[in-house]
N, C-alpha and C. Protein backbone atom coordinates (compact mmCIF):
# COMPACT_ATOMS: atom_id res chain seq x y z
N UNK A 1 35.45 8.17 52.76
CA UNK A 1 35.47 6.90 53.48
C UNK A 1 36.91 6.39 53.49
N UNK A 2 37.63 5.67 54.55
CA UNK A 2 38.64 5.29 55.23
C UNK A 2 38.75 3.86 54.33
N UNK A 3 40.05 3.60 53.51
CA UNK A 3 40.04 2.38 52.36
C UNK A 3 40.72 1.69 54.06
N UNK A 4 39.72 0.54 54.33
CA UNK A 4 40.52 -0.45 55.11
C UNK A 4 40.91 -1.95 53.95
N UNK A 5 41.81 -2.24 54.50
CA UNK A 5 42.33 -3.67 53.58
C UNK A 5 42.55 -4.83 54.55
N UNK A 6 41.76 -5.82 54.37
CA UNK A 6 41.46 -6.79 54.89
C UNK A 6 42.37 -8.12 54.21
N UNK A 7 43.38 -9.22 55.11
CA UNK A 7 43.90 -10.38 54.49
C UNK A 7 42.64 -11.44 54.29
N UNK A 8 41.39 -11.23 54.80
CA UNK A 8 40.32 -12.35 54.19
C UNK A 8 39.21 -11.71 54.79
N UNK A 9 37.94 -12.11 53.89
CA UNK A 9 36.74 -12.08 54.35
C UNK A 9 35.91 -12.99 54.74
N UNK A 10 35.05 -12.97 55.99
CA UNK A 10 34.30 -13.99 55.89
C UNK A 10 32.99 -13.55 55.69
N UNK A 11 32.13 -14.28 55.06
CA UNK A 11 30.96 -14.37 55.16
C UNK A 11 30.04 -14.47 55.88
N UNK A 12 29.22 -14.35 56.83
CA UNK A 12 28.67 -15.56 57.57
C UNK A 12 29.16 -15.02 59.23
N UNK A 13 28.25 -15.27 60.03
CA UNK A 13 28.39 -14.92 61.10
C UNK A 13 27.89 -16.43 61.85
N UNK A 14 27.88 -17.49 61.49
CA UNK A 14 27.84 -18.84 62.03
C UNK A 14 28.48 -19.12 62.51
N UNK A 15 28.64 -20.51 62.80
CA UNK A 15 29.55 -21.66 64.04
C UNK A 15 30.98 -21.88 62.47
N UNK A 16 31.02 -22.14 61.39
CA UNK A 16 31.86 -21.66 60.72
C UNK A 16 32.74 -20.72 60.39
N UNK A 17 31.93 -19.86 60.17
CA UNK A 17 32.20 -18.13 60.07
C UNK A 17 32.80 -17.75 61.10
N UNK A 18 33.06 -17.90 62.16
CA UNK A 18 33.34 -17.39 63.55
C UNK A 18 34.55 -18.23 63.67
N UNK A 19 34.64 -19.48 64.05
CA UNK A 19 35.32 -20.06 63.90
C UNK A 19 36.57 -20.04 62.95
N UNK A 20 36.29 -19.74 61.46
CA UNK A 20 37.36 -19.30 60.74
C UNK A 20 37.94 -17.88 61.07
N UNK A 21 37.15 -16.80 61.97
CA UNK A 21 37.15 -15.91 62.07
C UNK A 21 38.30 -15.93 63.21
N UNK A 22 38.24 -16.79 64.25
CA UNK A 22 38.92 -16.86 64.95
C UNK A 22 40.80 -17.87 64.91
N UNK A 23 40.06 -18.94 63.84
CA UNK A 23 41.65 -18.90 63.53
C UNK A 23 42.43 -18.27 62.79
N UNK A 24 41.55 -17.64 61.47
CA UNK A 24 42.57 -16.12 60.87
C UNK A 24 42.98 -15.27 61.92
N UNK A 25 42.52 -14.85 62.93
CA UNK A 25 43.11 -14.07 64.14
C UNK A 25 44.52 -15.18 64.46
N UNK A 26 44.06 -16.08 65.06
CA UNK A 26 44.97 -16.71 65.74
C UNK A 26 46.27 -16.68 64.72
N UNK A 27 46.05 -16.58 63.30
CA UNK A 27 47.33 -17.26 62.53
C UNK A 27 47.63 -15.21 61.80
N UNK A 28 47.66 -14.39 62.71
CA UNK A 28 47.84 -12.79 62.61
C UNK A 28 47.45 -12.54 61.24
N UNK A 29 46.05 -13.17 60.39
CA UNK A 29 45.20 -12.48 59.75
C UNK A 29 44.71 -11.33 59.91
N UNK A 30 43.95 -10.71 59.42
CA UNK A 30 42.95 -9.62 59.55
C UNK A 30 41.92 -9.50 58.56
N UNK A 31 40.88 -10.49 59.51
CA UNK A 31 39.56 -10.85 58.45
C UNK A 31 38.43 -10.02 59.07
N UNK A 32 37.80 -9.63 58.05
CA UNK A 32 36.42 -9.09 57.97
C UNK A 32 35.10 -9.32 57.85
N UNK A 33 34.34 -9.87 59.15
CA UNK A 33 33.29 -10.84 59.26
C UNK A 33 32.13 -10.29 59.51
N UNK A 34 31.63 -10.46 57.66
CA UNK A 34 29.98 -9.88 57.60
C UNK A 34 28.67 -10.45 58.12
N UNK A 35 27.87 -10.00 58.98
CA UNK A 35 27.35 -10.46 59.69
C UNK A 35 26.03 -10.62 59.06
N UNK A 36 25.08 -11.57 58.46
CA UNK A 36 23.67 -11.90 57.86
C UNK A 36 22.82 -11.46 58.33
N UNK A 37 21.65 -11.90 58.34
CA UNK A 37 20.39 -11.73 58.85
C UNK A 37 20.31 -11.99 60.18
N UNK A 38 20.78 -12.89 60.47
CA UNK A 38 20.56 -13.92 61.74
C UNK A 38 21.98 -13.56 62.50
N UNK A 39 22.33 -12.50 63.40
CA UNK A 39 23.19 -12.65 64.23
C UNK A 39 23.37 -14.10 64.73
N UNK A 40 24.82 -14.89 64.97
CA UNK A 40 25.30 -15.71 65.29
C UNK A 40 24.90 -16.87 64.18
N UNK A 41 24.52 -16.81 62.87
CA UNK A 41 23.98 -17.52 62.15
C UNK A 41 22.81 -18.06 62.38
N UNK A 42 22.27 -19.44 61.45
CA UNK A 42 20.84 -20.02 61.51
C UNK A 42 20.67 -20.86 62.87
N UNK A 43 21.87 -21.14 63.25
CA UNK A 43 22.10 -22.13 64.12
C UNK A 43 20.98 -21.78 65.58
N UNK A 44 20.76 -19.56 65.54
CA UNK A 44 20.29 -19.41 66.92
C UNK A 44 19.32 -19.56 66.80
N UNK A 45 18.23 -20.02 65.99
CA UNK A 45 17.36 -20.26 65.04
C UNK A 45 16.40 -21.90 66.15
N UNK A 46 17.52 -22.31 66.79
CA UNK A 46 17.00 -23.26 67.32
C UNK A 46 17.28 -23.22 69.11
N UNK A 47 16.55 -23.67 69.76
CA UNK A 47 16.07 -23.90 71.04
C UNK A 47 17.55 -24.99 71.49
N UNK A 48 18.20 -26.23 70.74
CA UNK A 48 18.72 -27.02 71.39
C UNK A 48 20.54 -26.75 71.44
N UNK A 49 20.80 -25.68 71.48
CA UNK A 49 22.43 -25.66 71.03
C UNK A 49 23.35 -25.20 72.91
N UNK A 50 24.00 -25.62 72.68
CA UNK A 50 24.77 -25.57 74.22
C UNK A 50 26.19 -25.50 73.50
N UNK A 51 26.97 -24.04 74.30
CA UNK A 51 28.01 -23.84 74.19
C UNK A 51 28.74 -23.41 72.95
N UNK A 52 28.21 -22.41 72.16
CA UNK A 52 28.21 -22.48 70.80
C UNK A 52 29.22 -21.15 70.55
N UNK A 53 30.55 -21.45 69.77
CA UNK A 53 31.31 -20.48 69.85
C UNK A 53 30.81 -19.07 69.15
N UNK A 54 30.67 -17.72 70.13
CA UNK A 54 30.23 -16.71 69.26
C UNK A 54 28.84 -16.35 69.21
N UNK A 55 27.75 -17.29 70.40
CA UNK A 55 26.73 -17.39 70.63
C UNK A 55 26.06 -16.11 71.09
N UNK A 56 24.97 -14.94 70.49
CA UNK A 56 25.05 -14.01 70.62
C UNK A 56 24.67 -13.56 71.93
N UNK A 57 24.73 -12.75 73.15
CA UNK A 57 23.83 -12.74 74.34
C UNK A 57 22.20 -12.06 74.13
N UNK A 58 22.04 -11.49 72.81
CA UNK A 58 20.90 -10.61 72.39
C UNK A 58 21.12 -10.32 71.10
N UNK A 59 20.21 -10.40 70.58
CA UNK A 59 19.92 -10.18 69.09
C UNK A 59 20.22 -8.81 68.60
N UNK A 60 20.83 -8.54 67.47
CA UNK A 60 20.75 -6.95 67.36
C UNK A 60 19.61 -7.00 66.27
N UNK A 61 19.10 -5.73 66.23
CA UNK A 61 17.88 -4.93 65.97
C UNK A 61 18.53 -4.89 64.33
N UNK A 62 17.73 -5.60 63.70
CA UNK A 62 18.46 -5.64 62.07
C UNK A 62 16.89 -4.17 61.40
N UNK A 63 17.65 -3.73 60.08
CA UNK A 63 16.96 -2.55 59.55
C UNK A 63 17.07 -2.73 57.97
N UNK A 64 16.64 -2.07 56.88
CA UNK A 64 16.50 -2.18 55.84
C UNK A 64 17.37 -1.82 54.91
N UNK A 65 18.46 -0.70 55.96
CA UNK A 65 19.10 0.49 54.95
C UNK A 65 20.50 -0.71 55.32
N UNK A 66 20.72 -0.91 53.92
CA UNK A 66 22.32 -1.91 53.87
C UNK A 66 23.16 -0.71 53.24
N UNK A 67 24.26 -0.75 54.03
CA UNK A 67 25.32 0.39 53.04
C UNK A 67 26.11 -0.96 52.38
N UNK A 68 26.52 -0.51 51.06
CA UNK A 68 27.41 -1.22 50.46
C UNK A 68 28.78 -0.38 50.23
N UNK A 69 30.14 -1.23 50.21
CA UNK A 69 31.43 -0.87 50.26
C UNK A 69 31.94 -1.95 49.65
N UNK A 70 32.75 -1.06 48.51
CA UNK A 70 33.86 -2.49 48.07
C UNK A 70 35.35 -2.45 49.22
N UNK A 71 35.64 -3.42 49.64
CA UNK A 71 37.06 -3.82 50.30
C UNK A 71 37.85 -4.78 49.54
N UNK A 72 39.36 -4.31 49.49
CA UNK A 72 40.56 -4.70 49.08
C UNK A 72 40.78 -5.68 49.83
N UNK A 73 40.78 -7.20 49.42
CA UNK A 73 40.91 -8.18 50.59
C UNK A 73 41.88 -9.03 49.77
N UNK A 74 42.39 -10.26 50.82
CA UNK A 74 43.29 -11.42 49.92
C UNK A 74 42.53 -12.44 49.39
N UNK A 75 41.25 -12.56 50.03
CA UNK A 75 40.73 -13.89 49.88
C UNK A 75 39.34 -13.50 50.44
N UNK A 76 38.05 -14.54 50.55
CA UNK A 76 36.63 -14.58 50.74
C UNK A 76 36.19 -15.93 51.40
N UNK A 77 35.90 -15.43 52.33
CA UNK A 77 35.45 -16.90 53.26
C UNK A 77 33.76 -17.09 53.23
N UNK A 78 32.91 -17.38 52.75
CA UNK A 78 31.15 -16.95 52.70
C UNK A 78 30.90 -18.88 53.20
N UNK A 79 29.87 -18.30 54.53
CA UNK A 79 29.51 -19.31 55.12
C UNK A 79 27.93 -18.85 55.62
N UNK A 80 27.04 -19.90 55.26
CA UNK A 80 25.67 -19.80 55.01
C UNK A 80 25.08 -20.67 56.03
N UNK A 81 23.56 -20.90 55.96
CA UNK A 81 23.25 -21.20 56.64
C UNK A 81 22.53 -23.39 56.32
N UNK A 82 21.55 -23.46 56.34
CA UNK A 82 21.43 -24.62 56.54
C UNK A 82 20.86 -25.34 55.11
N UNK A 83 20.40 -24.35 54.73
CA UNK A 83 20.60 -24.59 53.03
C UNK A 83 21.37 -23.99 52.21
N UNK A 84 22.27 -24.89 50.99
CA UNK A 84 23.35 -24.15 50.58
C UNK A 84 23.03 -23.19 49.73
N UNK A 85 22.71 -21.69 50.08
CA UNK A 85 22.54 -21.19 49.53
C UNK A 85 24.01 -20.12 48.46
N UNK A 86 23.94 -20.82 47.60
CA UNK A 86 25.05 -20.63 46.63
C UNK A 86 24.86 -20.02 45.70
N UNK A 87 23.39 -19.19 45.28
CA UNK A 87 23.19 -19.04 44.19
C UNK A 87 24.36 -17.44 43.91
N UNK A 88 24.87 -17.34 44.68
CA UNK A 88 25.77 -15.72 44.13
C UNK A 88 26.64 -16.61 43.82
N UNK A 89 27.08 -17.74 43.46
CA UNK A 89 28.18 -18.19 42.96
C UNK A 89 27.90 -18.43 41.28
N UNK A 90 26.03 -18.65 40.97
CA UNK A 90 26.41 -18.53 39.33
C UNK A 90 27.20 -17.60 38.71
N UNK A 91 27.44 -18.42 37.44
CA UNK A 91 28.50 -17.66 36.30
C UNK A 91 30.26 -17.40 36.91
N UNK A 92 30.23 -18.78 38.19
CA UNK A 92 31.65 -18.59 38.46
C UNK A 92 32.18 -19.81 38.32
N UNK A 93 33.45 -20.24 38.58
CA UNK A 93 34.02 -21.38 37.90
C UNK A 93 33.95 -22.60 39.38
N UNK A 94 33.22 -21.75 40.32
CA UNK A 94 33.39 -22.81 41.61
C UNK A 94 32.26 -24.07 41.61
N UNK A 95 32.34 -25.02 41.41
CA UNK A 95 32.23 -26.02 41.27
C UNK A 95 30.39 -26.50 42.27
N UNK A 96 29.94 -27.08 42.20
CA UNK A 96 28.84 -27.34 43.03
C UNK A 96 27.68 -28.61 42.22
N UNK A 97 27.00 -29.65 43.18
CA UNK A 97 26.33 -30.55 42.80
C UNK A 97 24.75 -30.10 42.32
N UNK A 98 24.33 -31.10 42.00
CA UNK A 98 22.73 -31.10 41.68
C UNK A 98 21.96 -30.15 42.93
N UNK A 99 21.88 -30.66 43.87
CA UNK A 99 21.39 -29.70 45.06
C UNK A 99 22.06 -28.02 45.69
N UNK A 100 23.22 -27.88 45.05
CA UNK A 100 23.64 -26.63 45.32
C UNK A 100 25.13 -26.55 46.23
N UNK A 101 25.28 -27.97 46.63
CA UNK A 101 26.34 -27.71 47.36
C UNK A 101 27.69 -27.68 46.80
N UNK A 102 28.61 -27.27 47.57
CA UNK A 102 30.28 -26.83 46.85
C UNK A 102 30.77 -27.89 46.83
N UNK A 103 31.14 -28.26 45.57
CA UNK A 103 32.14 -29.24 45.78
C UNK A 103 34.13 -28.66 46.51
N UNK A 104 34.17 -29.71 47.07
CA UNK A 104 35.42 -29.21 47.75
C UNK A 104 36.64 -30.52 47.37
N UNK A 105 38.16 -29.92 46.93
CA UNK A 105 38.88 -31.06 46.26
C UNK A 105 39.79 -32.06 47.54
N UNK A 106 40.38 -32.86 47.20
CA UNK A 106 41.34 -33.50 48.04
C UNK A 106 42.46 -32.94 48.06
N UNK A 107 43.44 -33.53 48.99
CA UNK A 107 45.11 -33.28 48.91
C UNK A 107 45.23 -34.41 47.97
N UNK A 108 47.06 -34.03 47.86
CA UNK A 108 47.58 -34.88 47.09
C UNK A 108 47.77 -36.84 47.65
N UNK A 109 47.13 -36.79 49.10
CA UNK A 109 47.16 -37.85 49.51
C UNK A 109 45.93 -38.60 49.78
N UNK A 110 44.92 -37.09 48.74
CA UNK A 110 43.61 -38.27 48.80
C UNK A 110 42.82 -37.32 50.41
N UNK A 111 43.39 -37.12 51.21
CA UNK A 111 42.16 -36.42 52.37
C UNK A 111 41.57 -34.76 52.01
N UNK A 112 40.44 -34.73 52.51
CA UNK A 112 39.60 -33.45 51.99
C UNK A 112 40.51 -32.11 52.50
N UNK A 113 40.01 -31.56 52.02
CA UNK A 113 40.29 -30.15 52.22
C UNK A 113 38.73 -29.12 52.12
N UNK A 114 39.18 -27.53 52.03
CA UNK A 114 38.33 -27.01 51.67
C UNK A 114 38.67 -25.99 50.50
N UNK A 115 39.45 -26.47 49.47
CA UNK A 115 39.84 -26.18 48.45
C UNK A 115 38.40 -26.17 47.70
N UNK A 116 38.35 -25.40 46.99
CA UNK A 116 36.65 -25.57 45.67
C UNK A 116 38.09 -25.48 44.54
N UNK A 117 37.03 -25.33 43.48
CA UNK A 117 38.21 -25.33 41.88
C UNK A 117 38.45 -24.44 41.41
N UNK A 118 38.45 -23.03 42.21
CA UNK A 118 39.03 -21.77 42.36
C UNK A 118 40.22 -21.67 43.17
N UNK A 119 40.82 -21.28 42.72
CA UNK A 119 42.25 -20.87 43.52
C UNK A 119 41.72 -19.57 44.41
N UNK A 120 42.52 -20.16 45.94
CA UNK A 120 41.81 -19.44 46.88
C UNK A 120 40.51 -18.91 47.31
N UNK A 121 39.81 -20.00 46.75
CA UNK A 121 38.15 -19.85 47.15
C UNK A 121 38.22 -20.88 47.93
N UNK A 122 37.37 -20.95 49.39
CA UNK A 122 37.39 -21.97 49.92
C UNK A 122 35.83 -22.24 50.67
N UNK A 123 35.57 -23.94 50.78
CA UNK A 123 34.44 -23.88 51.47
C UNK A 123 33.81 -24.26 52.52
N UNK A 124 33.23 -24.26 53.50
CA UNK A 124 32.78 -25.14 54.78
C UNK A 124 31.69 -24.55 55.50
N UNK A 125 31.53 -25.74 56.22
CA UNK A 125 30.31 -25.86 57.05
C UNK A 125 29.00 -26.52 56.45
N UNK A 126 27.69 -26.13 56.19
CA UNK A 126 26.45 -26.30 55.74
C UNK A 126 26.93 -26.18 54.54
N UNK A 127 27.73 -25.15 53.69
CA UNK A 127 27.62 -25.22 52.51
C UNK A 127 27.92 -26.33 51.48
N UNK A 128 28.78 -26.54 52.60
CA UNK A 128 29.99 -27.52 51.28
C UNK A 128 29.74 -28.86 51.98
N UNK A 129 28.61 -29.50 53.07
CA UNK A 129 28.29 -30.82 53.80
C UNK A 129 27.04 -31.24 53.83
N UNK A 130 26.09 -31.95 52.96
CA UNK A 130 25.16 -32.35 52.83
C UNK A 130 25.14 -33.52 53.58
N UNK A 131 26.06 -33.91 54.19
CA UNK A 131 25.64 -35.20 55.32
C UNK A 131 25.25 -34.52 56.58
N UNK A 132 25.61 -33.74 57.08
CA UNK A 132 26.08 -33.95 58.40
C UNK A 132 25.33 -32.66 59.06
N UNK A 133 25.69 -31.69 58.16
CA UNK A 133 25.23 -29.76 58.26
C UNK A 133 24.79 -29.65 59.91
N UNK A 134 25.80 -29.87 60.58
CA UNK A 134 25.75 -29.73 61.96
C UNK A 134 26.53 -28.96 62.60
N UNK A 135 26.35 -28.35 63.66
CA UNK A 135 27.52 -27.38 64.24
C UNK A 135 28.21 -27.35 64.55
N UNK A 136 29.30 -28.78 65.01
CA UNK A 136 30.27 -29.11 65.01
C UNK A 136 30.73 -29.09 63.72
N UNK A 137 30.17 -29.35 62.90
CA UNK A 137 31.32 -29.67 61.72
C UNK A 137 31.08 -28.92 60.99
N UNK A 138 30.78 -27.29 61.38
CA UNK A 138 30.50 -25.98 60.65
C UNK A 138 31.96 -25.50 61.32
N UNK A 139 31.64 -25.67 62.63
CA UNK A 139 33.00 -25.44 63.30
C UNK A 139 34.45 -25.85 62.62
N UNK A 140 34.37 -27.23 62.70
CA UNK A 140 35.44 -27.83 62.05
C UNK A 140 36.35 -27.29 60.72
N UNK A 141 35.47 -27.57 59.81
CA UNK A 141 35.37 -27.08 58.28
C UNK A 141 35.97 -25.65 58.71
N UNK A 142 35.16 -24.51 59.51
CA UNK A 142 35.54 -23.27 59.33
C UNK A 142 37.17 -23.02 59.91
N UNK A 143 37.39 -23.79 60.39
CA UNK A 143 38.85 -23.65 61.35
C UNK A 143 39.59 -24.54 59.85
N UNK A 144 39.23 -25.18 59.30
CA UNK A 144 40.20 -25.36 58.27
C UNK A 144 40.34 -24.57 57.33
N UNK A 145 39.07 -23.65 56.49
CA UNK A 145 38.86 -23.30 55.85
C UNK A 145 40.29 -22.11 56.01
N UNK A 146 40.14 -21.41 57.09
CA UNK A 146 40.88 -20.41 57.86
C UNK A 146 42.56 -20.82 57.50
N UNK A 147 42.70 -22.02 58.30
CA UNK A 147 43.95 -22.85 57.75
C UNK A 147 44.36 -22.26 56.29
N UNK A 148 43.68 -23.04 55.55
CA UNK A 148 43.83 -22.85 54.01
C UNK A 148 43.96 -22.08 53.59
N UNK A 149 43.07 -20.86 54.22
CA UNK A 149 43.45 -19.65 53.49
C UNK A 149 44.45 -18.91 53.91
N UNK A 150 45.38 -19.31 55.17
CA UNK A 150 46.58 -18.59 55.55
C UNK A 150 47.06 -19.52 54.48
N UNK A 151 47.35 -20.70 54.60
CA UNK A 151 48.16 -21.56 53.19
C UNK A 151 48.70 -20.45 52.30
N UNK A 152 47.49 -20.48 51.68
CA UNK A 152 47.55 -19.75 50.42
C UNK A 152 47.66 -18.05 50.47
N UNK A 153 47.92 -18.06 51.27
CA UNK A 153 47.98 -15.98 51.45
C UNK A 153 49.47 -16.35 51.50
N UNK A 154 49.98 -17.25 51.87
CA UNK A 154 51.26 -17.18 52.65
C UNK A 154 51.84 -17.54 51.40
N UNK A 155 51.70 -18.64 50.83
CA UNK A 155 52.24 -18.58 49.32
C UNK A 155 52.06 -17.68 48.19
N UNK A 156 50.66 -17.27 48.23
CA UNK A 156 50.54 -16.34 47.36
C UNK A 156 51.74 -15.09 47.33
N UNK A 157 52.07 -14.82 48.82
CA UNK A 157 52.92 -13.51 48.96
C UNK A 157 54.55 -13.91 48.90
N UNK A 158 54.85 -14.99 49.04
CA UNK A 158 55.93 -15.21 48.80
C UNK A 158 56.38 -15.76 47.22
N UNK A 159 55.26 -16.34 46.42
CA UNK A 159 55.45 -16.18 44.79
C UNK A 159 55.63 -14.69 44.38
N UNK A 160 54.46 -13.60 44.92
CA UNK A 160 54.10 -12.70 44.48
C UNK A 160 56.06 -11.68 44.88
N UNK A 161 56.64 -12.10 46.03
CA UNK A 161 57.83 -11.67 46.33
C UNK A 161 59.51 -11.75 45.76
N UNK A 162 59.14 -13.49 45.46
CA UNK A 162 60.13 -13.82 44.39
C UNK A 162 60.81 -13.01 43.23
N UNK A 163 61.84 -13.37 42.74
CA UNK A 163 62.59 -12.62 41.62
C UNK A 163 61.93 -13.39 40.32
N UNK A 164 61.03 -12.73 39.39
CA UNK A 164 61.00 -12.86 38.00
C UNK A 164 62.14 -13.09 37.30
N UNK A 165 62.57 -14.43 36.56
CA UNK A 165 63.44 -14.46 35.79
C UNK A 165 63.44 -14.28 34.42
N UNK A 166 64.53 -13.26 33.58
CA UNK A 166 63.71 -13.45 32.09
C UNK A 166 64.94 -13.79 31.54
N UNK A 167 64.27 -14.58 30.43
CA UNK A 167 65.12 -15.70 29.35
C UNK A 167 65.99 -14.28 29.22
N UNK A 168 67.71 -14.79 29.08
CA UNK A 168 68.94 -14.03 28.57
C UNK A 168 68.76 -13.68 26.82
């Protein structure tokens, strides 16, 4: 098997997922977007959606046999559907309320982000929005999420580039 290496993964084949999918493209990422149960996410799930980025024209024919592969990536984008389903996050340090959802931190000026309390874990859409869990603001969230994680790829590689100094 062919080792491909991916700068992020996403999760999630939603109005999030897609969306982040498309601004890691836009910002010359190369993300890897695993597709769920539900081609185009939960969202196709319903009768009332108009204009929905990534909206599938036909369902593909899902089957039982999952191949599994580990990939070399920078980062993990996982975007779910309308309940936060988080439970692959026990026994990790990412943060989440009574009901399951991610907590996500502020900037230094106080406005949200999609920072969780993992370095370079990030969250949006349904998962990380118990108000709203709507498709606009799966959208939203996922185009930041994307943001963020160029942020941090981009710093990460330029710490990771820097000269180590050692005490004389």
């Amino acid at each position: 098997m062919a080792e491909d290496v991916h700068d992020l993964v996403i999760a999630g084949s939603g109005v999030a997922g897609l969306s982040a999918a498309v601004y890691a493209t836009r910002a010359d990422l190369d993300p890897l977007v695993l597709e769920g149960d539900e081609p185009g996410g939960q969202l196709t799930l319903t009768t009332d959606v108009e204009n929905y980025l990534g909206f599938p024209k036909e369902k593909a024919e899902s089957g039982t046999d999952v191949e599994r592969e580990t990939v070399d990536v920078g980062g993990v984008f996982y975007a779910v559907g309308h309940t936060p389903s988080t439970e692959f996050l026990d026994g990790t340090d990412v943060e989440r309320d009574g009901e399951g959802y991610i907590q996500t931190r502020t900037d230094e000026t106080g406005r949200p982000t999609t920072n969780t309390a993992v370095n370079g874990v990030f969250a949006a859409g349904d998962v990380a929005d118990p108000a709203y869990r709507q498709a606009i603001t799966a959208a939203g969230t996922g185009s930041m999420a994307a943001l963020d994680a160029e942020q941090f790829l981009e710093t990460f590689a330029e710490e990771a580039q820097s000269p180590v100094e050692t005490p004389a």
